[in-house]
Protein backbone atom coordinates (compact mmCIF):
# COMPACT_ATOMS: atom_id res chain seq x y z
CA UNK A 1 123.32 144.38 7.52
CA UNK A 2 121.26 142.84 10.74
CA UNK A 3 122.83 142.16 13.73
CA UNK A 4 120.46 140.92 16.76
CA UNK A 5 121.22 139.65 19.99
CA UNK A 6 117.95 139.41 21.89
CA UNK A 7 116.86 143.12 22.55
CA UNK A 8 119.31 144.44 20.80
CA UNK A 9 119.99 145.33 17.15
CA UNK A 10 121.85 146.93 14.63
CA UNK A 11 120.30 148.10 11.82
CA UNK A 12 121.45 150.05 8.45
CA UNK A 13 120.81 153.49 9.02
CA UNK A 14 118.41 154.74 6.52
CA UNK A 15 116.49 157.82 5.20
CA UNK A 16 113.87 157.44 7.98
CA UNK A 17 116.19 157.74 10.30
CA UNK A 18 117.44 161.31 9.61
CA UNK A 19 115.51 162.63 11.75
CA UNK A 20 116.48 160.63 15.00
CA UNK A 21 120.23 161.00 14.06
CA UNK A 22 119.88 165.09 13.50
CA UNK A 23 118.53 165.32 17.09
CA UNK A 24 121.33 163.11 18.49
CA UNK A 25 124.07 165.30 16.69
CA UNK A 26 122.65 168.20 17.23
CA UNK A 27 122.53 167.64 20.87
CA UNK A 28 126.30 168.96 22.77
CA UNK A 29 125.29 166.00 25.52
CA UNK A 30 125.79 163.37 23.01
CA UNK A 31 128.14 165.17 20.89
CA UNK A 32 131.00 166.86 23.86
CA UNK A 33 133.24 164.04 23.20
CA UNK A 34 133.47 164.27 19.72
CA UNK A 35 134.28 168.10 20.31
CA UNK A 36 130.70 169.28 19.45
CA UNK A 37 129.55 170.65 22.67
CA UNK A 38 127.11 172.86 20.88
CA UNK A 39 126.10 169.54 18.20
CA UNK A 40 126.69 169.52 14.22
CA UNK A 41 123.85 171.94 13.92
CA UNK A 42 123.24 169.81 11.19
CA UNK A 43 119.65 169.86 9.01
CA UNK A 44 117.67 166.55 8.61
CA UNK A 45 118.03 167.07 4.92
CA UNK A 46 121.91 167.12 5.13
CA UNK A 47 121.22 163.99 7.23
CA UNK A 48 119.99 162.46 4.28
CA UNK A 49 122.39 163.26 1.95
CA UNK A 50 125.27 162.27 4.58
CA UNK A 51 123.31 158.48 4.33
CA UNK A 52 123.02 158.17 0.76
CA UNK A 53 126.82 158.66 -0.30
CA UNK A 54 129.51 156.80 0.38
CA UNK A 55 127.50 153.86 1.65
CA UNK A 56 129.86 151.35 0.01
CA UNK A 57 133.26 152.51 2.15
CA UNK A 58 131.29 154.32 5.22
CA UNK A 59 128.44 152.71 6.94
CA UNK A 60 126.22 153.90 9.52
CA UNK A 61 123.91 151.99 12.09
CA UNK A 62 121.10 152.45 14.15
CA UNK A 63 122.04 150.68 17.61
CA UNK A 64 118.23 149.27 19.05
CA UNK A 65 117.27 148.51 22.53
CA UNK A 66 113.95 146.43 22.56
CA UNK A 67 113.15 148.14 19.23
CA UNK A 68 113.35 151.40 20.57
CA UNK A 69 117.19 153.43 18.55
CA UNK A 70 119.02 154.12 21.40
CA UNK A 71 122.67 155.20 19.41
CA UNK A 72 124.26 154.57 16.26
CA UNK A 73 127.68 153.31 14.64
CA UNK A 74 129.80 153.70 12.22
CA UNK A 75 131.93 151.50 9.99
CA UNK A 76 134.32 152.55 7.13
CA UNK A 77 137.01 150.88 5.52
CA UNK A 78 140.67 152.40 5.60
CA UNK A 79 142.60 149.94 4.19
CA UNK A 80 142.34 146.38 2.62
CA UNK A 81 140.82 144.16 5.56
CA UNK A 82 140.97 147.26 8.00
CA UNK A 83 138.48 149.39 9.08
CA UNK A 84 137.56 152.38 11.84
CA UNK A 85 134.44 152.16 13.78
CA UNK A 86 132.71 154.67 16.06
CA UNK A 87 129.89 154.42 18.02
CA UNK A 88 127.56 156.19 20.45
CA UNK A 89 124.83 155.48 23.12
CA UNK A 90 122.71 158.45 22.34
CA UNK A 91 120.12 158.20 24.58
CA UNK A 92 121.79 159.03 28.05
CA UNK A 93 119.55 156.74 30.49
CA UNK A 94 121.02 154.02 28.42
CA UNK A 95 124.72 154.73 28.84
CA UNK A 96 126.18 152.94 31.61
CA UNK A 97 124.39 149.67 31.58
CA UNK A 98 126.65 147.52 29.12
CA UNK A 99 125.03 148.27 25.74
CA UNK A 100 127.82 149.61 24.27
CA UNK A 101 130.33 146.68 24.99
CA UNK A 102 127.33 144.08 23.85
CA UNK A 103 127.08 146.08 20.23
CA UNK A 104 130.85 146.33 19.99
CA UNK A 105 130.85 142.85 20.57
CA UNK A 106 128.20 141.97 18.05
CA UNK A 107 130.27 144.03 15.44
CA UNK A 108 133.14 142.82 16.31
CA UNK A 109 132.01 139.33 15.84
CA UNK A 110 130.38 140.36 12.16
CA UNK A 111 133.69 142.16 10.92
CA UNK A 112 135.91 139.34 11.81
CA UNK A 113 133.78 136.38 10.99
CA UNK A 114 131.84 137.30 8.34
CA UNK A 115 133.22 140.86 6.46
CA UNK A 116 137.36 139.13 6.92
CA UNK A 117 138.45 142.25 8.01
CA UNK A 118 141.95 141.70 9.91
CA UNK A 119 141.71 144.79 12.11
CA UNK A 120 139.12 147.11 13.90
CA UNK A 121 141.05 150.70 14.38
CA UNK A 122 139.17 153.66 16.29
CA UNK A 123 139.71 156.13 18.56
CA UNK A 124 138.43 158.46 22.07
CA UNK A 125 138.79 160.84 23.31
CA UNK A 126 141.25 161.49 25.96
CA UNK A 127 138.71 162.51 28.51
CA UNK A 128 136.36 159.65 27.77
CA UNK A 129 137.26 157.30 30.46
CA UNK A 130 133.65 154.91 29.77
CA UNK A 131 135.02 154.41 26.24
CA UNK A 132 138.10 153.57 27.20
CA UNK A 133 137.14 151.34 29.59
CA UNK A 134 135.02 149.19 27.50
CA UNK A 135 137.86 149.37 24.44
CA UNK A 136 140.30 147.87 26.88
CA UNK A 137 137.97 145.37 28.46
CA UNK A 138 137.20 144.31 24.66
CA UNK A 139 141.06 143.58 24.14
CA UNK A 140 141.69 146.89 21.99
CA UNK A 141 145.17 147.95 22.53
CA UNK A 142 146.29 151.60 22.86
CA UNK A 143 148.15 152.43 19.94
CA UNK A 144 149.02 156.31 20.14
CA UNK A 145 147.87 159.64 22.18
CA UNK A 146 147.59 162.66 20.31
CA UNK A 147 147.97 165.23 22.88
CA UNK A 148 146.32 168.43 22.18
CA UNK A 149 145.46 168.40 18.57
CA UNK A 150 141.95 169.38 18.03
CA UNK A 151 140.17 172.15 19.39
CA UNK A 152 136.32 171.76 20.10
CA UNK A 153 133.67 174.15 19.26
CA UNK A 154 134.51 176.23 22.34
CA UNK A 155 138.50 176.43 21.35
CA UNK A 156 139.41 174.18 24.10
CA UNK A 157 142.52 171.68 22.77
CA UNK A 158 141.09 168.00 22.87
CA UNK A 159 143.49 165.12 22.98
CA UNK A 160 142.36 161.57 21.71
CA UNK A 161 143.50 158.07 21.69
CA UNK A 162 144.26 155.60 19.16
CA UNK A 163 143.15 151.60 19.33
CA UNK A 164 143.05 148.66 17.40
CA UNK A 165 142.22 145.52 17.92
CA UNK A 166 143.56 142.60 15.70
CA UNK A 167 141.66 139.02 14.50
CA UNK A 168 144.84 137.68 15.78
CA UNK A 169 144.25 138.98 19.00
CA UNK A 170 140.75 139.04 19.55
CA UNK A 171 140.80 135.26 18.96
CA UNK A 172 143.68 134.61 21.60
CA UNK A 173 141.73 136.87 24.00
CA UNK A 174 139.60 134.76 26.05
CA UNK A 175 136.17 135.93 27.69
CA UNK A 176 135.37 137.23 24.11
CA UNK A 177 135.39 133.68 21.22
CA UNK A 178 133.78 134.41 17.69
């Protein structure tokens, strides 16, 4: 899959990027709201092997800003005509400045017009009030809160948030058309 809207693109993560995506998870900046503070401490090599199964139920993307991978995505299929996506603006003088709702937007757009999936499910943490920001500006709708259920690498509880967002309703929802 290519996505492009101008600047930005989204891109099949692949082999060459293993590298890039070990220093983003390995980073606790990028990786707090997951519950990594610390990051995966993950190798590049377990990178690649993370890229080259399960491609055909769990994609990942390389998010582009004027050719430059500023985050990645992820895509995998739950159900029949339902999947969970995640994403991340990696590269911190990046968040902030709308490129996460205009690659939402462009997958969005994909999954529902071209893949027929019927619903987009993912979820936040608690804490992250960007994320949930953009999700709700979108037209996600919160589904559930799952209060204290995790703990991060530092044994603090973490509570998240579940959304989805339906065809159905992403078509009646104005400022957003496919």
């Amino acid at each position: 899959m290519l996505l492009s809207n101008g600047t930005l693109i989204i891109r099949q993560a692949v082999a060459d990027d293993a590298q890039i995506l070990c220093n983003w998870w390995n980073d606790g900046l990028v990786m707090a709201h997951a519950g990594f503070p610390n990051g995966l401490g993950i190798t590049v090599d377990e990178v690649v092997d993370t890229l080259s199964s399960g491609q055909e139920h769990h994609r990942r993307y390389i998010l582009e800003i004027a050719g430059i991978p500023a985050g990645e995505m992820s895509c995998r299929q739950t159900a029949p005509h339902t999947v969970e996506i995640g994403i991340k603006i990696c590269l911190l003088h990046q968040q902030n400045q709308g490129y996460g709702t205009a690659f939402l937007k462009m997958l969005i757009r994909y999954l529902f017009k071209e893949q027929g999936i019927d619903t987009i499910q993912l979820d936040t943490n608690l804490k992250n009030y960007r994320a949930q920001h953009v999700y709700k500006k979108i037209g996600f709708r919160e589904c559930a809160v799952h209060y204290d259920t995790r703990r991060n690498q530092l044994g603090e509880l973490q509570s998240f948030i579940d959304y989805e967002l339906t065809k159905e309703d992403y078509l009646e929802y104005p400022p957003f058309p496919l």
